[in-house]
PDB file of N, CA and C in Angstrom:
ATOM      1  N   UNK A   1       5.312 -17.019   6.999  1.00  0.00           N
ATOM      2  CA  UNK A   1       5.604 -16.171   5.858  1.00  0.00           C
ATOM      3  C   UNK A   1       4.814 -14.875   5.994  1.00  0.00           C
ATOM      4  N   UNK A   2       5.507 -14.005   5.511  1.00  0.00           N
ATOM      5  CA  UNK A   2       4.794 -12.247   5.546  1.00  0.00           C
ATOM      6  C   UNK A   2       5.072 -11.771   4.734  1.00  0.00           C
ATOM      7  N   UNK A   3       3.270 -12.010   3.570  1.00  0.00           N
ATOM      8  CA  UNK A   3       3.629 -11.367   2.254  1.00  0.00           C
ATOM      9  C   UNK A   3       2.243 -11.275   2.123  1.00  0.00           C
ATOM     10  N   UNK A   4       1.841 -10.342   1.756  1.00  0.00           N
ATOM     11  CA  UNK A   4       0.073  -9.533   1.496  1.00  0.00           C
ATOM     12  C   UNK A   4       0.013  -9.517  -0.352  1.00  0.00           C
ATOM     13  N   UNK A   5      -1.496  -9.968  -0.955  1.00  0.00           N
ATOM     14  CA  UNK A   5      -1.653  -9.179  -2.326  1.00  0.00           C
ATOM     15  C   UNK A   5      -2.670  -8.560  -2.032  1.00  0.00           C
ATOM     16  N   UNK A   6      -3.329  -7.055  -2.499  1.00  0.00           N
ATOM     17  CA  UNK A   6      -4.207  -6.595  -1.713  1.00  0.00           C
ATOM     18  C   UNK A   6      -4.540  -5.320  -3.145  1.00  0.00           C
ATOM     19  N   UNK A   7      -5.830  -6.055  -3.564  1.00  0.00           N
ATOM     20  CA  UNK A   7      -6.120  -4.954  -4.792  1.00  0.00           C
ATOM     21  C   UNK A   7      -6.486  -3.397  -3.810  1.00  0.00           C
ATOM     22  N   UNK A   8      -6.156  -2.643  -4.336  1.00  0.00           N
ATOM     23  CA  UNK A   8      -6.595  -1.121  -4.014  1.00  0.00           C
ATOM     24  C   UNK A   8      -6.386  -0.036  -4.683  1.00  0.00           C
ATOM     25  N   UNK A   9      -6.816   0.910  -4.502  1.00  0.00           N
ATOM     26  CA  UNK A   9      -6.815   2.193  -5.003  1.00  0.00           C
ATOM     27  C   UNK A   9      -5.723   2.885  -4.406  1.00  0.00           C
ATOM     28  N   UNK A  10      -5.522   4.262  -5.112  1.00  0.00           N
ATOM     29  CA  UNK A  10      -4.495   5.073  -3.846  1.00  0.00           C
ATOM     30  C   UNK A  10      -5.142   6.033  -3.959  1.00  0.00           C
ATOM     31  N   UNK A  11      -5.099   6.336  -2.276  1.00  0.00           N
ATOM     32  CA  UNK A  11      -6.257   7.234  -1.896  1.00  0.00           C
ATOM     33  C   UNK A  11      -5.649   8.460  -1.670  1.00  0.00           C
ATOM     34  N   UNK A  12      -4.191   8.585  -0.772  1.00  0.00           N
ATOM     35  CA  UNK A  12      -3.848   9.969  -0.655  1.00  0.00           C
ATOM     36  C   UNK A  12      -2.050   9.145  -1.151  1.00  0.00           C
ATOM     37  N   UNK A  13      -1.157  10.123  -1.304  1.00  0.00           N
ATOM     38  CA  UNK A  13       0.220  10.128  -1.827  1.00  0.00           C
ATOM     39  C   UNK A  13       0.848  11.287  -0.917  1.00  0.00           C
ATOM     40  N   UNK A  14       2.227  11.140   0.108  1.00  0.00           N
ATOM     41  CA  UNK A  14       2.673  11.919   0.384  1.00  0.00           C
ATOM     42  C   UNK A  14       3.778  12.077  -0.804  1.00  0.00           C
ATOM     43  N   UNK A  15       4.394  13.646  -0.667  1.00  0.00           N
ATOM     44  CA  UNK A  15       5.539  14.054  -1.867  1.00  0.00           C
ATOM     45  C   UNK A  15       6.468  13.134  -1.385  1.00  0.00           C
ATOM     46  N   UNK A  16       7.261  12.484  -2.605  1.00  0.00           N
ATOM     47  CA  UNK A  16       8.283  12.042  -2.688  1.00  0.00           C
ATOM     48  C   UNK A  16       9.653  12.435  -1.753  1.00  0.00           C
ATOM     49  N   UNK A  17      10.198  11.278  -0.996  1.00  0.00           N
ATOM     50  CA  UNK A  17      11.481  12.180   0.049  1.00  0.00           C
ATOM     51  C   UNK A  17      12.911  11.071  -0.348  1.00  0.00           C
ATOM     52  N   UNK A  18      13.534  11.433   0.417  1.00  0.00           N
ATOM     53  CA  UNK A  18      15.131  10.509  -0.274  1.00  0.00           C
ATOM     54  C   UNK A  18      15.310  10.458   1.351  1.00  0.00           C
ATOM     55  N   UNK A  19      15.410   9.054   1.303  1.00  0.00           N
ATOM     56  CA  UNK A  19      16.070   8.341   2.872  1.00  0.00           C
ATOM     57  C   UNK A  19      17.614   8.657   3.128  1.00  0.00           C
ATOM     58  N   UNK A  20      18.146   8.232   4.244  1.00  0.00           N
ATOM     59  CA  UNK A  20      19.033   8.914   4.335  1.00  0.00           C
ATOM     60  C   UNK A  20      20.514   8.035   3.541  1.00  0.00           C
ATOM     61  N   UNK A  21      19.902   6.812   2.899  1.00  0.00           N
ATOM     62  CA  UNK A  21      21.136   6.433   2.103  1.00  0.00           C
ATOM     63  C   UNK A  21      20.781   6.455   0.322  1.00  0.00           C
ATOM     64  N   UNK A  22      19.620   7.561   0.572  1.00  0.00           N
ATOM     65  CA  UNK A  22      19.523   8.150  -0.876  1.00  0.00           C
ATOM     66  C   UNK A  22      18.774   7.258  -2.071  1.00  0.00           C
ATOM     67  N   UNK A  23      17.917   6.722  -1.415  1.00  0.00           N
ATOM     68  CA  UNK A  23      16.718   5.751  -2.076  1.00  0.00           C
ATOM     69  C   UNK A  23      15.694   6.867  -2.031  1.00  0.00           C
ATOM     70  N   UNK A  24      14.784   6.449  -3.101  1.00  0.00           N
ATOM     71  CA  UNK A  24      13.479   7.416  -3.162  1.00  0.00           C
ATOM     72  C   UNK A  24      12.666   6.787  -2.355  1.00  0.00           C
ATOM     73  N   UNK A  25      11.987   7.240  -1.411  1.00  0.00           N
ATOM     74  CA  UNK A  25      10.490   6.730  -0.755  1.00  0.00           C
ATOM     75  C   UNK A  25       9.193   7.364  -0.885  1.00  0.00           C
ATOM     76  N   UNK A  26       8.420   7.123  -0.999  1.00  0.00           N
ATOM     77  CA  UNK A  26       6.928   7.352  -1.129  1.00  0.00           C
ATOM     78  C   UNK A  26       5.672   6.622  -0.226  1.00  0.00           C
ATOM     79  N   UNK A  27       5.620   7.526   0.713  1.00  0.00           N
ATOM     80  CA  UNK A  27       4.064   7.460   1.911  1.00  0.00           C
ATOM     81  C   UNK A  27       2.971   7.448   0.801  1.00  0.00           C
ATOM     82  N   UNK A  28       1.856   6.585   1.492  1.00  0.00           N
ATOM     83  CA  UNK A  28       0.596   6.364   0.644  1.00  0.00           C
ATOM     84  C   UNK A  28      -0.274   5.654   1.686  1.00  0.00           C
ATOM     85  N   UNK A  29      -1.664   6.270   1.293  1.00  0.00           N
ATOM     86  CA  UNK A  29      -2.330   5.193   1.912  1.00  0.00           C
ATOM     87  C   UNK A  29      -3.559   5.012   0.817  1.00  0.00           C
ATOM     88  N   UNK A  30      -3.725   3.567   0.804  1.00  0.00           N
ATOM     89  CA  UNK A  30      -4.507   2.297   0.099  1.00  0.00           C
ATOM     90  C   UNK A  30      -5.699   1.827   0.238  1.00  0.00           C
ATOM     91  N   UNK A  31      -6.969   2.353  -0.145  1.00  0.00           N
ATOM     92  CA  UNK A  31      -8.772   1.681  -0.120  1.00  0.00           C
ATOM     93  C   UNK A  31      -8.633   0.629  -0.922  1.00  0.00           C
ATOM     94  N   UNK A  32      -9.269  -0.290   0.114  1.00  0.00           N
ATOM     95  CA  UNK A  32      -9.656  -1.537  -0.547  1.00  0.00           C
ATOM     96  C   UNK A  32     -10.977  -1.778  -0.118  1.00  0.00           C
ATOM     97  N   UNK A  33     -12.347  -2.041  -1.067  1.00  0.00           N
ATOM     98  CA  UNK A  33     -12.905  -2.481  -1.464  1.00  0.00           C
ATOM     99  C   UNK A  33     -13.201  -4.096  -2.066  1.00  0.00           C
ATOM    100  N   UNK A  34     -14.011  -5.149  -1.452  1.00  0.00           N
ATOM    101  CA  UNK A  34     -14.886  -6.443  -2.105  1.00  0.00           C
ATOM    102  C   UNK A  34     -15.491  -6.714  -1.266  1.00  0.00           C
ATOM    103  N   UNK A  35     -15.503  -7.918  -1.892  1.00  0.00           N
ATOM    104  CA  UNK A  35     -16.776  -8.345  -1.071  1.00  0.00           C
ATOM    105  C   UNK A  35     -16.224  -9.952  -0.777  1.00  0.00           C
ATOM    106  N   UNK A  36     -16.621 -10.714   0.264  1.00  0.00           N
ATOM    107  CA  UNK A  36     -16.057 -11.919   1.195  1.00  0.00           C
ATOM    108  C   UNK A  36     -17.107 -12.565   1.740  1.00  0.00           C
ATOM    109  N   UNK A  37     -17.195 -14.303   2.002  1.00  0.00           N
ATOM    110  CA  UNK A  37     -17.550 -14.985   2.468  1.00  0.00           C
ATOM    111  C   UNK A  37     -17.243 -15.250   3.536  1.00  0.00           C
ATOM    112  N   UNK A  38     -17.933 -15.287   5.334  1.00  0.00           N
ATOM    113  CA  UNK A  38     -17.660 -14.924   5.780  1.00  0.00           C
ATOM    114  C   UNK A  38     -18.488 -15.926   7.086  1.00  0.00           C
ATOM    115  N   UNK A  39     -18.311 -17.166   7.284  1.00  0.00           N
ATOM    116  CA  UNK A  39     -19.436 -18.052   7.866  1.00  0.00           C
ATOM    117  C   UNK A  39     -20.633 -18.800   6.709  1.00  0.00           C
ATOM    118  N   UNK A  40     -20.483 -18.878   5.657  1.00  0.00           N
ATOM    119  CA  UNK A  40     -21.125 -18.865   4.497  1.00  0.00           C
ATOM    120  C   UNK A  40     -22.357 -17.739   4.280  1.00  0.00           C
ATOM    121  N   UNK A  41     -21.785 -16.212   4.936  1.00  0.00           N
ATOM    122  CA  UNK A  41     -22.653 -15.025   4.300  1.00  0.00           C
ATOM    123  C   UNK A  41     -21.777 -14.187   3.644  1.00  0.00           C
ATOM    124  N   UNK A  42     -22.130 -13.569   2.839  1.00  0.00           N
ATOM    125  CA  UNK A  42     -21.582 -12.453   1.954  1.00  0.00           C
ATOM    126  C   UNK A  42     -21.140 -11.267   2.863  1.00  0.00           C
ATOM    127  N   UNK A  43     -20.049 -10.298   2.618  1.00  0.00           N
ATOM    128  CA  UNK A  43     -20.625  -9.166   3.607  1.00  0.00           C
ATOM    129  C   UNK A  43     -19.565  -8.435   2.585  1.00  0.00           C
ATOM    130  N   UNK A  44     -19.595  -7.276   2.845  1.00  0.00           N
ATOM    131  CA  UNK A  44     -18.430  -6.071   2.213  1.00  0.00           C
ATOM    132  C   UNK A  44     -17.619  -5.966   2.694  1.00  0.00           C
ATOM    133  N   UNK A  45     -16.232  -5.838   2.652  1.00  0.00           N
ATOM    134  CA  UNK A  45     -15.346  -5.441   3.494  1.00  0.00           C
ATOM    135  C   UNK A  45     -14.804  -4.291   2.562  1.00  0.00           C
ATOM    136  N   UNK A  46     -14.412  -3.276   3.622  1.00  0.00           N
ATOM    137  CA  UNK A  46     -13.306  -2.135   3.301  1.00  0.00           C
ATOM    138  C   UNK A  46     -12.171  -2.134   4.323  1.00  0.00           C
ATOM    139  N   UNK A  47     -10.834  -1.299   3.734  1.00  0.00           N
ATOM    140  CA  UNK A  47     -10.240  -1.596   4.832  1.00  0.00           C
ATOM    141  C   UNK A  47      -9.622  -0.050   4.377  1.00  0.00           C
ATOM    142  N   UNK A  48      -8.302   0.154   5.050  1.00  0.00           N
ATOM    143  CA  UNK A  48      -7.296   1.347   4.619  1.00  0.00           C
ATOM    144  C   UNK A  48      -6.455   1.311   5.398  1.00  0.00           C
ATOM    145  N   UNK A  49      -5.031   1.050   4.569  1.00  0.00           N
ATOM    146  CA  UNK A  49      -3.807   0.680   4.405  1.00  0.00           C
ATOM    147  C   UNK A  49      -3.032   1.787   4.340  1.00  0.00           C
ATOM    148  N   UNK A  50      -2.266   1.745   5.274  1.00  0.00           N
ATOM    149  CA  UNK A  50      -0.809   3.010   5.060  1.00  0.00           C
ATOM    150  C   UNK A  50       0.269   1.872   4.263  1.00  0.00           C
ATOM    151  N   UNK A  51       0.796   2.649   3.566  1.00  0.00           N
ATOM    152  CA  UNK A  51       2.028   1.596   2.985  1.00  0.00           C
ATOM    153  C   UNK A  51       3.202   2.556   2.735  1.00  0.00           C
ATOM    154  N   UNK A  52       4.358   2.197   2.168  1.00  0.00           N
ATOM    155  CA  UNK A  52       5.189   2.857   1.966  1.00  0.00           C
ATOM    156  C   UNK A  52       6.224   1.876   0.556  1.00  0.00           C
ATOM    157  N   UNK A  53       6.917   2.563  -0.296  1.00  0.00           N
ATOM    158  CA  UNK A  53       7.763   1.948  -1.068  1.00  0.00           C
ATOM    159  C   UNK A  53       9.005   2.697  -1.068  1.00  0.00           C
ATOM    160  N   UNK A  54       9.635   1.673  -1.343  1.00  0.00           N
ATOM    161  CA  UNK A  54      11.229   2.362  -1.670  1.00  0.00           C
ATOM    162  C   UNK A  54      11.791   2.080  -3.233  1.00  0.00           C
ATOM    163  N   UNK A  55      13.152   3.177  -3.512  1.00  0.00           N
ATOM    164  CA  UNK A  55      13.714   2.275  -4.437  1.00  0.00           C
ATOM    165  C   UNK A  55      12.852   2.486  -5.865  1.00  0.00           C
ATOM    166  N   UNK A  56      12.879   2.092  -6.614  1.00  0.00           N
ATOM    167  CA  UNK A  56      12.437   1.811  -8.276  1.00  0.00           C
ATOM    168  C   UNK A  56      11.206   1.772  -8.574  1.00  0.00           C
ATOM    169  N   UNK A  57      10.231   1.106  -7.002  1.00  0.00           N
ATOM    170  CA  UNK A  57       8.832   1.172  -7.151  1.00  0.00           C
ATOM    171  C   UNK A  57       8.603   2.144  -6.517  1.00  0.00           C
ATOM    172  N   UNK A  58       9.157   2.802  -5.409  1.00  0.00           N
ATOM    173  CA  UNK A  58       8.757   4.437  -5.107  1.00  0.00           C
ATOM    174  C   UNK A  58       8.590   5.346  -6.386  1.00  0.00           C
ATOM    175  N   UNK A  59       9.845   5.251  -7.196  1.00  0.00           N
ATOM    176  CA  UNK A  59       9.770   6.241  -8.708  1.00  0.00           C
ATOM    177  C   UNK A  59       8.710   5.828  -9.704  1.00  0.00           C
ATOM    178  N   UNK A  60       8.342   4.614  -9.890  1.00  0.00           N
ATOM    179  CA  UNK A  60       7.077   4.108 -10.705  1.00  0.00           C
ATOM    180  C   UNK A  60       5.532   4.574  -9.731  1.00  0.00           C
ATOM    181  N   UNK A  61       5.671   4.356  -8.474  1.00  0.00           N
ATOM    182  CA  UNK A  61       4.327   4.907  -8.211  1.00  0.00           C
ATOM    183  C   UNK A  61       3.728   6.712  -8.104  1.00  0.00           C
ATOM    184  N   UNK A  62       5.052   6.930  -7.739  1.00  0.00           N
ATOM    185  CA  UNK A  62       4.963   8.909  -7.567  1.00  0.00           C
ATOM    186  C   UNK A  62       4.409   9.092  -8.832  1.00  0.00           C
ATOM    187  N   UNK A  63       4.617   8.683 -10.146  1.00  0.00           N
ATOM    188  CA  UNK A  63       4.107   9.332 -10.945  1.00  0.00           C
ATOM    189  C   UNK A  63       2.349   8.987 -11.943  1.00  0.00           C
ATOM    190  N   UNK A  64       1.878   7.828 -10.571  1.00  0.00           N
ATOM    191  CA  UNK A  64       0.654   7.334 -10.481  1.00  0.00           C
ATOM    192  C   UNK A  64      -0.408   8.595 -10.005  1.00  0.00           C
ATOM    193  N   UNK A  65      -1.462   8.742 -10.284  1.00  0.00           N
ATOM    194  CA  UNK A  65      -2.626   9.833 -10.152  1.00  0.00           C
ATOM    195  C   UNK A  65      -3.504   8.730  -8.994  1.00  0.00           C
ATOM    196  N   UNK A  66      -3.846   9.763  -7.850  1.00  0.00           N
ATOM    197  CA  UNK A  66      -4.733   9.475  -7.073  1.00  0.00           C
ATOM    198  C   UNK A  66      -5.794   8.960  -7.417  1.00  0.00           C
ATOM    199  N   UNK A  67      -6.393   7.735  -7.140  1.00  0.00           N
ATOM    200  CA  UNK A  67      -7.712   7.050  -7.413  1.00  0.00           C
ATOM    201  C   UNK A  67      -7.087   5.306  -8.536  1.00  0.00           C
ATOM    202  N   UNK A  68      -5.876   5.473  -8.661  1.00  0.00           N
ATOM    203  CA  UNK A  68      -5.104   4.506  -9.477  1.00  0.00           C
ATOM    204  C   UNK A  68      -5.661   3.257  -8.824  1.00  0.00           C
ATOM    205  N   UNK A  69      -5.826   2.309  -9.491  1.00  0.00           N
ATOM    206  CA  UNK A  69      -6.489   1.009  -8.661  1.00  0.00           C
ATOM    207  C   UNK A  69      -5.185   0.109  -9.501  1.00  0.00           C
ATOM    208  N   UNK A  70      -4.809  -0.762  -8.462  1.00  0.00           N
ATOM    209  CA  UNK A  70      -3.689  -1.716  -8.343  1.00  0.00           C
ATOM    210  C   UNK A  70      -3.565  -3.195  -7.569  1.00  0.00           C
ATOM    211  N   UNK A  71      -2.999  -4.097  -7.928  1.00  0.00           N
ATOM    212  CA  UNK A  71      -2.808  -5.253  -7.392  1.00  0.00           C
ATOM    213  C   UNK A  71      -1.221  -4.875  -6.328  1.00  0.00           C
ATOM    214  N   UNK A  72      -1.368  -4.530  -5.426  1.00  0.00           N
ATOM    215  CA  UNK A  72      -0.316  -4.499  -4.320  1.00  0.00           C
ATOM    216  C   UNK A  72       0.506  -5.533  -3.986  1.00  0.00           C
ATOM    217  N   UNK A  73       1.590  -5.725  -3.764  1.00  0.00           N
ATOM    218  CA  UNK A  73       2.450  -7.118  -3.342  1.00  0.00           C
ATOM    219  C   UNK A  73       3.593  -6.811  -2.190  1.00  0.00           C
ATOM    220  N   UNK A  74       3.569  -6.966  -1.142  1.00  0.00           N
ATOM    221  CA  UNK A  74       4.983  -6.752  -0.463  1.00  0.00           C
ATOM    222  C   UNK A  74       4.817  -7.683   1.229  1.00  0.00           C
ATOM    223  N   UNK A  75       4.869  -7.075   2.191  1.00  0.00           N
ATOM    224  CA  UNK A  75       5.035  -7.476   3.483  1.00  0.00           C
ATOM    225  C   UNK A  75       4.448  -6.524   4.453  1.00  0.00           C
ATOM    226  N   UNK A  76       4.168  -7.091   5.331  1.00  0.00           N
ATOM    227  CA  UNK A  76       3.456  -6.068   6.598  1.00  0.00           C
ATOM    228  C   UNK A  76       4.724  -5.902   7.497  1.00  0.00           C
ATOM    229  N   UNK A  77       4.888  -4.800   8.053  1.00  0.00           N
ATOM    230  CA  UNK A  77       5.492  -4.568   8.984  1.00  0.00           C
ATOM    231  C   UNK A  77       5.126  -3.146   9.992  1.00  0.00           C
ATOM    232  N   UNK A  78       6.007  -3.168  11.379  1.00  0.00           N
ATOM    233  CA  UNK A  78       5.278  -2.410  12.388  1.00  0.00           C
ATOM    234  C   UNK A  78       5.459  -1.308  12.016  1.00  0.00           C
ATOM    235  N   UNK A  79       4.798  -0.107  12.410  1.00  0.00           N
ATOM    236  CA  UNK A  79       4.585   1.068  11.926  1.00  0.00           C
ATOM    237  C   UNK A  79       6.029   1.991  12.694  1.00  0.00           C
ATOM    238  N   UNK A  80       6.881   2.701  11.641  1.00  0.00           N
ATOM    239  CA  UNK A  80       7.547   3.357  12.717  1.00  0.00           C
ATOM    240  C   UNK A  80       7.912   4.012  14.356  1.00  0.00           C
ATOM    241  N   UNK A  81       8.338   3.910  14.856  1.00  0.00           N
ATOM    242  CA  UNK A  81       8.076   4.218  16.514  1.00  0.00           C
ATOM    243  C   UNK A  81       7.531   5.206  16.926  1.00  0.00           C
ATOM    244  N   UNK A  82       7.233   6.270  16.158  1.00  0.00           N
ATOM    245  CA  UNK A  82       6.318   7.105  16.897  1.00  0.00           C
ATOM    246  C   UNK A  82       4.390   6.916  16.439  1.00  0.00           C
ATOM    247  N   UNK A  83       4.672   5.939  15.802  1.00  0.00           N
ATOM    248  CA  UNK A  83       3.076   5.980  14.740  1.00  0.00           C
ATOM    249  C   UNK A  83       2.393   4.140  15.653  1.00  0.00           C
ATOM    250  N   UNK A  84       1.440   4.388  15.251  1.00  0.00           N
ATOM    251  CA  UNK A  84       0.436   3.244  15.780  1.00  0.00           C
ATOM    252  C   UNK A  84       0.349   1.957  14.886  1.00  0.00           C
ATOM    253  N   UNK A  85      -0.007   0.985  14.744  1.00  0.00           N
ATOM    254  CA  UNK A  85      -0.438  -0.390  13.223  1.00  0.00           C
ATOM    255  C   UNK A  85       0.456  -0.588  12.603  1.00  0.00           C
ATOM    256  N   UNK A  86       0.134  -1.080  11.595  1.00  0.00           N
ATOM    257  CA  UNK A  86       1.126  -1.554  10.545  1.00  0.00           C
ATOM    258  C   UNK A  86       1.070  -0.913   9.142  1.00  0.00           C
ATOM    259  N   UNK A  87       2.092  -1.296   8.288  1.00  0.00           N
ATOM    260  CA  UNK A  87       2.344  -0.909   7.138  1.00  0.00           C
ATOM    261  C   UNK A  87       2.573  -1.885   6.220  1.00  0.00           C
ATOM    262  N   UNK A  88       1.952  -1.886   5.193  1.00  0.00           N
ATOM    263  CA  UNK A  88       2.380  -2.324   3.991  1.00  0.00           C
ATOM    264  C   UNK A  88       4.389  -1.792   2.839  1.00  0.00           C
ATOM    265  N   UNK A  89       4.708  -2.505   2.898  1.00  0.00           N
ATOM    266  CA  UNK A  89       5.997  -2.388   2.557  1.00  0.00           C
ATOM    267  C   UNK A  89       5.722  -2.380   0.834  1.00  0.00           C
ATOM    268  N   UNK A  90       5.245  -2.252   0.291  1.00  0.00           N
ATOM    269  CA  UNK A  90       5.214  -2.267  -1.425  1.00  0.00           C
ATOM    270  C   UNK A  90       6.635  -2.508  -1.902  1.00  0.00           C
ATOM    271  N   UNK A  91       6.542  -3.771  -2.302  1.00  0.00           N
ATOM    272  CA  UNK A  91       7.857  -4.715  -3.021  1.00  0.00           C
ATOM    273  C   UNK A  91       7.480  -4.267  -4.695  1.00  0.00           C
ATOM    274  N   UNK A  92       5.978  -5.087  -5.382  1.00  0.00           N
ATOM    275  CA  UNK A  92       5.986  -4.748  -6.751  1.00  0.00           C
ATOM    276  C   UNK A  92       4.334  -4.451  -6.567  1.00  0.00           C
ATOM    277  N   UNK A  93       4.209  -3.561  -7.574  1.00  0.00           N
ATOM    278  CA  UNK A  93       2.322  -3.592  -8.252  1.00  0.00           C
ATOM    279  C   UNK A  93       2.555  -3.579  -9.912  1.00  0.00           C
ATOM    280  N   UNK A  94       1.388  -4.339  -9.931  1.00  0.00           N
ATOM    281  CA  UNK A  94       0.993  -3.995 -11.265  1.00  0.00           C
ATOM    282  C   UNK A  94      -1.019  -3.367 -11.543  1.00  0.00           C
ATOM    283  N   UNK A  95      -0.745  -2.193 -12.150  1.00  0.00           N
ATOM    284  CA  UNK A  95      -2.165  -1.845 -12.663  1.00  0.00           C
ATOM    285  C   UNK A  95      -3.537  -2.414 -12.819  1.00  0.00           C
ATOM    286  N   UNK A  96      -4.618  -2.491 -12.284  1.00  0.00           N
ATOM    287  CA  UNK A  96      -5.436  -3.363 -12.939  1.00  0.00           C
ATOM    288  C   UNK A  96      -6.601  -2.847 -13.463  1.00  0.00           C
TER     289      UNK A  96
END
């Protein structure tokens, strides 16, 4: 199964674009911040997430303000062919 929940912030927002069968999409990338057990020691982890949404949750997040902290939900997948890693696919968030 390939499905991520991943509290974070949004750190940068590219402008809103329309794919080519006319869905809204929205580039973003995602700080995450906690803290994890890890061998039974504590340690911090950060990470940073490119993601992308389409569709109904693209139009609900564009009009989110940078630094927005959120519970993330969707799927990982490979990063377009000219780009490196992976991406977060943003299915739903809710605020936290």
């Amino acid at each position: 199964m390939n499905q991520l929940l991943l509290s974070a912030r949004i750190a940068e927002a590219q402008p809103p674009r329309s794919t080519p069968a006319g869905l809204t999409a929205i580039d973003l990338l995602l700080e995450h911040e906690s803290q994890a057990t890890e061998g039974g020691v504590p340690r911090q982890v950060r990470a940073t997430l490119r993601a992308v949404a389409f569709g109904e949750v693209a139009q609900r997040l564009q009009s989110l303000a940078l630094g927005t902290e959120a519970a993330f939900s969707g799927f990982l997948a490979a990063a377009p062919r000219n780009a490196k890693g992976i991406v977060l696919h943003i299915q739903s968030f809710e605020l936290t």
